[in-house]
C-alpha atoms as a PDB file:
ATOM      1  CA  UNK A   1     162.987 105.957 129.825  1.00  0.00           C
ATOM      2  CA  UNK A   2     165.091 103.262 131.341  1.00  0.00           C
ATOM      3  CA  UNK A   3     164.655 100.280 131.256  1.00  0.00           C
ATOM      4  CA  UNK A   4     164.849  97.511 133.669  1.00  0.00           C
ATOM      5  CA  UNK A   5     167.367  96.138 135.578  1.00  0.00           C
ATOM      6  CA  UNK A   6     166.869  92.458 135.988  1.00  0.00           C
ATOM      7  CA  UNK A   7     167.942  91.573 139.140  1.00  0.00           C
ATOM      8  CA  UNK A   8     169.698  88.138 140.405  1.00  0.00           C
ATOM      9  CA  UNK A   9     166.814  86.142 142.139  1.00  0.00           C
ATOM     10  CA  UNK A  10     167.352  85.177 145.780  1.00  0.00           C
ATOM     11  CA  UNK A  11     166.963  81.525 146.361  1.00  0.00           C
ATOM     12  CA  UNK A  12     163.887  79.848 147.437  1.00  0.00           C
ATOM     13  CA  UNK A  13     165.240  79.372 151.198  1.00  0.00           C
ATOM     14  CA  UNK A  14     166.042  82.932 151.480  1.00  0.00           C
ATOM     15  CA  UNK A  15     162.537  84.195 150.250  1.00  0.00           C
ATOM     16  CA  UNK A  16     160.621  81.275 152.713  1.00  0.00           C
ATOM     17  CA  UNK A  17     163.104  82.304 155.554  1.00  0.00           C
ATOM     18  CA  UNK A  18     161.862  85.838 155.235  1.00  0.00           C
ATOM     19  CA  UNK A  19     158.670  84.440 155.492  1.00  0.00           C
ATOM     20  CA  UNK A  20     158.305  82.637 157.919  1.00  0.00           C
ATOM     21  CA  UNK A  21     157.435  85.049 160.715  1.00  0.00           C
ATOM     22  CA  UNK A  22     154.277  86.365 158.930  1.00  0.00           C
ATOM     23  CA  UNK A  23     153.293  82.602 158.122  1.00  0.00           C
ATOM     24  CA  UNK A  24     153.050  81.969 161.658  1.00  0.00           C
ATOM     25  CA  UNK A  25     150.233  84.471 162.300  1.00  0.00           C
ATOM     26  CA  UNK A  26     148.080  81.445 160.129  1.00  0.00           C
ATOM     27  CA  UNK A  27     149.335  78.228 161.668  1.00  0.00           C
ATOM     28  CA  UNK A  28     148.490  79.794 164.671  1.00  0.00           C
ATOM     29  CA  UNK A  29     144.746  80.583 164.065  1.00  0.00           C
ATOM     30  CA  UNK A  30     144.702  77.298 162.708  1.00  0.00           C
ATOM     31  CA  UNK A  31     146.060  75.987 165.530  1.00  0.00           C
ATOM     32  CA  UNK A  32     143.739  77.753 167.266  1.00  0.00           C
ATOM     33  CA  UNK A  33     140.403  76.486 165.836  1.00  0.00           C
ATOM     34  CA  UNK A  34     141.905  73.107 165.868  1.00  0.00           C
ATOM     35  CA  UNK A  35     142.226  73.477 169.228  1.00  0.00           C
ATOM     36  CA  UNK A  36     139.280  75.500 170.642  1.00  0.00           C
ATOM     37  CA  UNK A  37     136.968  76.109 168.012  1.00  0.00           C
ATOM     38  CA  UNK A  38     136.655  72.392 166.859  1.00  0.00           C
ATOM     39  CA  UNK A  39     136.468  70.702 169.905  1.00  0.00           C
ATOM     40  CA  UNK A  40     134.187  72.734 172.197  1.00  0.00           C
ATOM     41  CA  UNK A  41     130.610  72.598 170.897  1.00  0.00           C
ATOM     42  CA  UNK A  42     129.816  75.616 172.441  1.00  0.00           C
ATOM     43  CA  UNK A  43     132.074  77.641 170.180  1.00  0.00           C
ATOM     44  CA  UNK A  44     131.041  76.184 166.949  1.00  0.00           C
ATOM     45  CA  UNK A  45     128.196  78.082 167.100  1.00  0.00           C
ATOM     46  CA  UNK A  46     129.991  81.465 166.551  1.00  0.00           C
ATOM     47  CA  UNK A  47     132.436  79.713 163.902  1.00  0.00           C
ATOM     48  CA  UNK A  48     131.276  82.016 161.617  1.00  0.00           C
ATOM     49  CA  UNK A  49     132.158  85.110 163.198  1.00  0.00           C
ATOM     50  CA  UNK A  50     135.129  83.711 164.717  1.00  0.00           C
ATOM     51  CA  UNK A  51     136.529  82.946 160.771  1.00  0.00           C
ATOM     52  CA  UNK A  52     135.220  86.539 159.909  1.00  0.00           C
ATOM     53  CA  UNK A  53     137.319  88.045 162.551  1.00  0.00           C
ATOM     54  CA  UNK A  54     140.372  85.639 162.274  1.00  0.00           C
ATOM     55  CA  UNK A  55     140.101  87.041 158.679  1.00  0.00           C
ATOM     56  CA  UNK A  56     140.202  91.078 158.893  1.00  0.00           C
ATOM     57  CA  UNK A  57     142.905  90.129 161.587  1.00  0.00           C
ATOM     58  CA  UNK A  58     144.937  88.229 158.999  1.00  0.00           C
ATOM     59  CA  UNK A  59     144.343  90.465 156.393  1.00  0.00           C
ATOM     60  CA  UNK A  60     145.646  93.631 158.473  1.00  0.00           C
ATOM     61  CA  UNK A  61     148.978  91.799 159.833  1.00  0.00           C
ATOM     62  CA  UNK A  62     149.786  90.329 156.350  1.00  0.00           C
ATOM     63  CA  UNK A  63     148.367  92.679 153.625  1.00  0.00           C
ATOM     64  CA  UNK A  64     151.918  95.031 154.261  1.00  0.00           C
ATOM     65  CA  UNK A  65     154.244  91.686 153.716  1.00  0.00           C
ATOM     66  CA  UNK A  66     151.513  90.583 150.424  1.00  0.00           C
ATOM     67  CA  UNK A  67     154.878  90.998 147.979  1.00  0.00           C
ATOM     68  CA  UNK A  68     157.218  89.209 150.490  1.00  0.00           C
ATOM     69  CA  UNK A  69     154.824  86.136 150.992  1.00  0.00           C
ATOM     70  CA  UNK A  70     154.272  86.023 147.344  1.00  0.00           C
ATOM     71  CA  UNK A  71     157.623  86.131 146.233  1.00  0.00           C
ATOM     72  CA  UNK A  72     158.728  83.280 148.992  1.00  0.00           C
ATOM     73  CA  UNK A  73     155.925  80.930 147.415  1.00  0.00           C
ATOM     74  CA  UNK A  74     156.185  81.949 143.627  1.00  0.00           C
ATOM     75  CA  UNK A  75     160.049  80.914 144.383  1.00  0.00           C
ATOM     76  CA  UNK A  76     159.331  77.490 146.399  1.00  0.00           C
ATOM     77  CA  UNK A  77     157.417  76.505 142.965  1.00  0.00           C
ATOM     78  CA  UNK A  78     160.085  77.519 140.826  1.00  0.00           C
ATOM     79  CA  UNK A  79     162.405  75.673 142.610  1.00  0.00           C
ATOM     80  CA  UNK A  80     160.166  72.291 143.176  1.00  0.00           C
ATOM     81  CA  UNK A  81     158.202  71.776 139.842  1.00  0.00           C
ATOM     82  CA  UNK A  82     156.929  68.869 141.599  1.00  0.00           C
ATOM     83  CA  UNK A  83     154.761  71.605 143.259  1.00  0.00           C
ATOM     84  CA  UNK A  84     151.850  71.688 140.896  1.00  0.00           C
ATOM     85  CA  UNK A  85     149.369  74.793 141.747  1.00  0.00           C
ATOM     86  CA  UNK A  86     147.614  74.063 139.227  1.00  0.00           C
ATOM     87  CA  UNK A  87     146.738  70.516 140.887  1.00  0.00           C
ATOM     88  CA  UNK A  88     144.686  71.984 144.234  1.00  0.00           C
ATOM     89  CA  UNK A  89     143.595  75.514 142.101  1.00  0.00           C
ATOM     90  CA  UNK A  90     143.427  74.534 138.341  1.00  0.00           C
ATOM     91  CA  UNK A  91     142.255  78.172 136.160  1.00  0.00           C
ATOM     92  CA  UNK A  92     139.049  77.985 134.585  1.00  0.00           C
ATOM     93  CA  UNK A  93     138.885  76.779 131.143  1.00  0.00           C
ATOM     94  CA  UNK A  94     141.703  74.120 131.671  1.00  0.00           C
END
């Protein structure tokens, strides 16, 4: 069996810049119920199905670009330990 070749990581701009298109899809939903779904009082009512749709939508553009969009922020924290995950998400048990 052989083993791994460890490859040479990209650097963080390169991941994010590959990422970028796909991250667009969610600032502009976001944008969207910022826009539309917040303001208008006759939307808010269907909020919830307007979230469960923006979701399967979401999920189908970005589930075949998961790696890409993981790699791009798993680099951006490497690269600024300032960013603290941990901070917004902490694990159980800590």
């Amino acid at each position: 069996m052989r083993g791994r070749v460890k490859q040479q990581p990209q650097s963080p701009v390169d991941e994010y810049t590959e990422a970028q298109p796909f991250l667009r899809h969610i600032r502009i939903m976001h944008r969207f119920f910022d826009e539309v779904v917040d303001v208008n009082p006759e939307l808010r009512k269907h909020y919830s199905e307007l979230h469960g749709a923006y979701m399967d939508i979401l999920n189908e553009e970005l589930a075949p670009h998961a790696l890409t969009l993981a790699l791009a922020v798993t680099e951006l924290e490497d690269a600024y330990p300032e960013i603290d995950p941990e901070a917004e998400f902490p694990r159980p048990g800590r």
